[in-house]
Protein backbone atom coordinates (compact mmCIF):
# COMPACT_ATOMS: atom_id res chain seq x y z
CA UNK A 1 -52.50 -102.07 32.79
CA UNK A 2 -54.94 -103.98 34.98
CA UNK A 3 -57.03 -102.15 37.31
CA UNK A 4 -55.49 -103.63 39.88
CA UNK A 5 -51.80 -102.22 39.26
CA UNK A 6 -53.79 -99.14 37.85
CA UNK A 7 -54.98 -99.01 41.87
CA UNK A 8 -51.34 -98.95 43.20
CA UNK A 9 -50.10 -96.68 41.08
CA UNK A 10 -52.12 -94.26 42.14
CA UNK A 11 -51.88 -94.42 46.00
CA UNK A 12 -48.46 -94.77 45.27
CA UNK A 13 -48.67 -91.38 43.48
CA UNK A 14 -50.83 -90.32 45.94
CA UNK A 15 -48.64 -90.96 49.11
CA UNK A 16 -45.62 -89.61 47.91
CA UNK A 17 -44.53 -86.04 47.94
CA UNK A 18 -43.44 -86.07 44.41
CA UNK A 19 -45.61 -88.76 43.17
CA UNK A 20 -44.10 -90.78 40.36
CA UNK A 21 -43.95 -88.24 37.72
CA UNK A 22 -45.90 -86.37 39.90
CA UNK A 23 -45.36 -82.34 41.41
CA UNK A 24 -43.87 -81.10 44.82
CA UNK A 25 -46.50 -79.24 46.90
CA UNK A 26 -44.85 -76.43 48.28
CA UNK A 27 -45.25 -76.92 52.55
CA UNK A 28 -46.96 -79.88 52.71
CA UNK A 29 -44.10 -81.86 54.79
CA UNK A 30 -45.09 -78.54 57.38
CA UNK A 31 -48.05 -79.12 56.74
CA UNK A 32 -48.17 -82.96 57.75
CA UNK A 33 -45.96 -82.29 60.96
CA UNK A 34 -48.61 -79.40 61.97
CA UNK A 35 -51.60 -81.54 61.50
CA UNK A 36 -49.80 -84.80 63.30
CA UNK A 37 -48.51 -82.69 65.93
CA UNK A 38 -51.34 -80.06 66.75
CA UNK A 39 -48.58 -77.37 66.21
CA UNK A 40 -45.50 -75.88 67.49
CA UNK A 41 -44.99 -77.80 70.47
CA UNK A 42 -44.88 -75.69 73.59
CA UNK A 43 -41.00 -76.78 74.69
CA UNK A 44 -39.20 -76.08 71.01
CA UNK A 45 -40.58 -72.53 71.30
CA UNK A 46 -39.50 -72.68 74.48
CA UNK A 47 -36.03 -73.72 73.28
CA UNK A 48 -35.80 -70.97 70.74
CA UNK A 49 -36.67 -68.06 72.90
CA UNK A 50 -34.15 -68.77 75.36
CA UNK A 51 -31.74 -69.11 72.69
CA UNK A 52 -32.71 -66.26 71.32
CA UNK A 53 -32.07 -64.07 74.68
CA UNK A 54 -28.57 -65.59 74.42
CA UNK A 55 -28.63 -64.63 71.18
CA UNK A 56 -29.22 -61.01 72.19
CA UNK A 57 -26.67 -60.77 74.94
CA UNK A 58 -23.98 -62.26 73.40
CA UNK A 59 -24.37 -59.91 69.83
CA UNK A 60 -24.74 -57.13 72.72
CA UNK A 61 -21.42 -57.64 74.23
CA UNK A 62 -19.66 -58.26 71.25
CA UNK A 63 -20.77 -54.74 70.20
CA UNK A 64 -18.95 -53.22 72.89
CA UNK A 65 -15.40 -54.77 72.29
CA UNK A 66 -14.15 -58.56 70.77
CA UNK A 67 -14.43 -61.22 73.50
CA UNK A 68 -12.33 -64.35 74.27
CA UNK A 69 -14.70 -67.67 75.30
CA UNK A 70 -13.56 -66.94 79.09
CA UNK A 71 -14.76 -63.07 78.93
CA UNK A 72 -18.19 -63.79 77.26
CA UNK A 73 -18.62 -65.99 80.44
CA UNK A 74 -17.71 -63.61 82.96
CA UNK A 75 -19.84 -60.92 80.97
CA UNK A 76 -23.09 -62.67 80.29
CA UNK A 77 -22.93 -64.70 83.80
CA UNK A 78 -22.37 -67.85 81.83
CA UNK A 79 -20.83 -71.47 82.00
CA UNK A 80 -17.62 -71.77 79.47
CA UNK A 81 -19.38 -74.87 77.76
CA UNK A 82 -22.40 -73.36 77.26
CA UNK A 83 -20.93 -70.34 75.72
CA UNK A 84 -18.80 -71.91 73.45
CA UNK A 85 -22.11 -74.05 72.20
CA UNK A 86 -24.01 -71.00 71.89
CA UNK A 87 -21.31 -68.76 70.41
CA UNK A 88 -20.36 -71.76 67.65
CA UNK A 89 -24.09 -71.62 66.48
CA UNK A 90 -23.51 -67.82 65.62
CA UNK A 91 -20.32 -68.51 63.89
CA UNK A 92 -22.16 -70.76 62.23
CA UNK A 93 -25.24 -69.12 61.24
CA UNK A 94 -22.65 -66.17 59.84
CA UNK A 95 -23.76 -63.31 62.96
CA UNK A 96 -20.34 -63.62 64.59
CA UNK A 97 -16.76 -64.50 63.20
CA UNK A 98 -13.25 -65.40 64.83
CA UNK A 99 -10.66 -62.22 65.32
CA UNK A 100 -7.43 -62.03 66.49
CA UNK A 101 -5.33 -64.33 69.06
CA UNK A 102 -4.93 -62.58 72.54
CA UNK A 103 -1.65 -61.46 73.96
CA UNK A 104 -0.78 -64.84 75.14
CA UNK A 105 -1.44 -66.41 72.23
CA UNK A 106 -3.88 -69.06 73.37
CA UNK A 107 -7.18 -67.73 73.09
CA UNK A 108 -9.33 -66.53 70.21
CA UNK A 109 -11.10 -63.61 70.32
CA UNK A 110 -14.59 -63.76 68.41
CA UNK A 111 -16.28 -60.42 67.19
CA UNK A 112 -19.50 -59.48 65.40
CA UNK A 113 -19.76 -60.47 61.27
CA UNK A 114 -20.21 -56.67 60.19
């Protein structure tokens, strides 16, 4: 190989996170994004500790009895839409799971993953 292509190859190896036939550092796309972005930025940890407050009311009230979309609202002071997007996220992330159908048959109720 010339030293020319020998040259390539190893920036190539060099600027990739496995290299060719190279090893994954552990971190080191966290590490990049810290070092190009100074940090955490201020409004994502923002973001997450409001979402986690949510977090903490909703699990809260869901302790206390199973809740239809509509209730959650009227118990944590809450717009419908926002409390759907917030509760799906728990469903999602396993903390909360769907129960019964009420009376009426038309709502859900949603109650904590024990």
């Amino acid at each position: 190989m010339t030293d020319i292509k020998k040259d390539i190859q190893n920036k190539a190896n060099s600027n990739s996170p496995l290299g060719v036939g190279g090893s994954v550092e552990i971190g080191k796309t966290a590490k990049y994004l810290r070092e190009k972005l100074g940090g955490i930025p201020q409004q994502a940890k923002d973001n997450l500790k409001e979402y986690n407050g949510i977090k903490k009311q909703m699990l809260e009230a869901l302790k206390e009895q199973d809740l239809t979309v509509k209730q959650m609202a009227e118990k944590i002071n809450m717009p419908t839409d926002q409390v759907v997007y917030y509760l799906m996220s728990l469903v999602k992330y396993g903390f909360v799971k769907t129960g019964e159908v009420d009376d009426m048959d038309e709502y859900y109720t949603y109650k904590l993953n024990k």
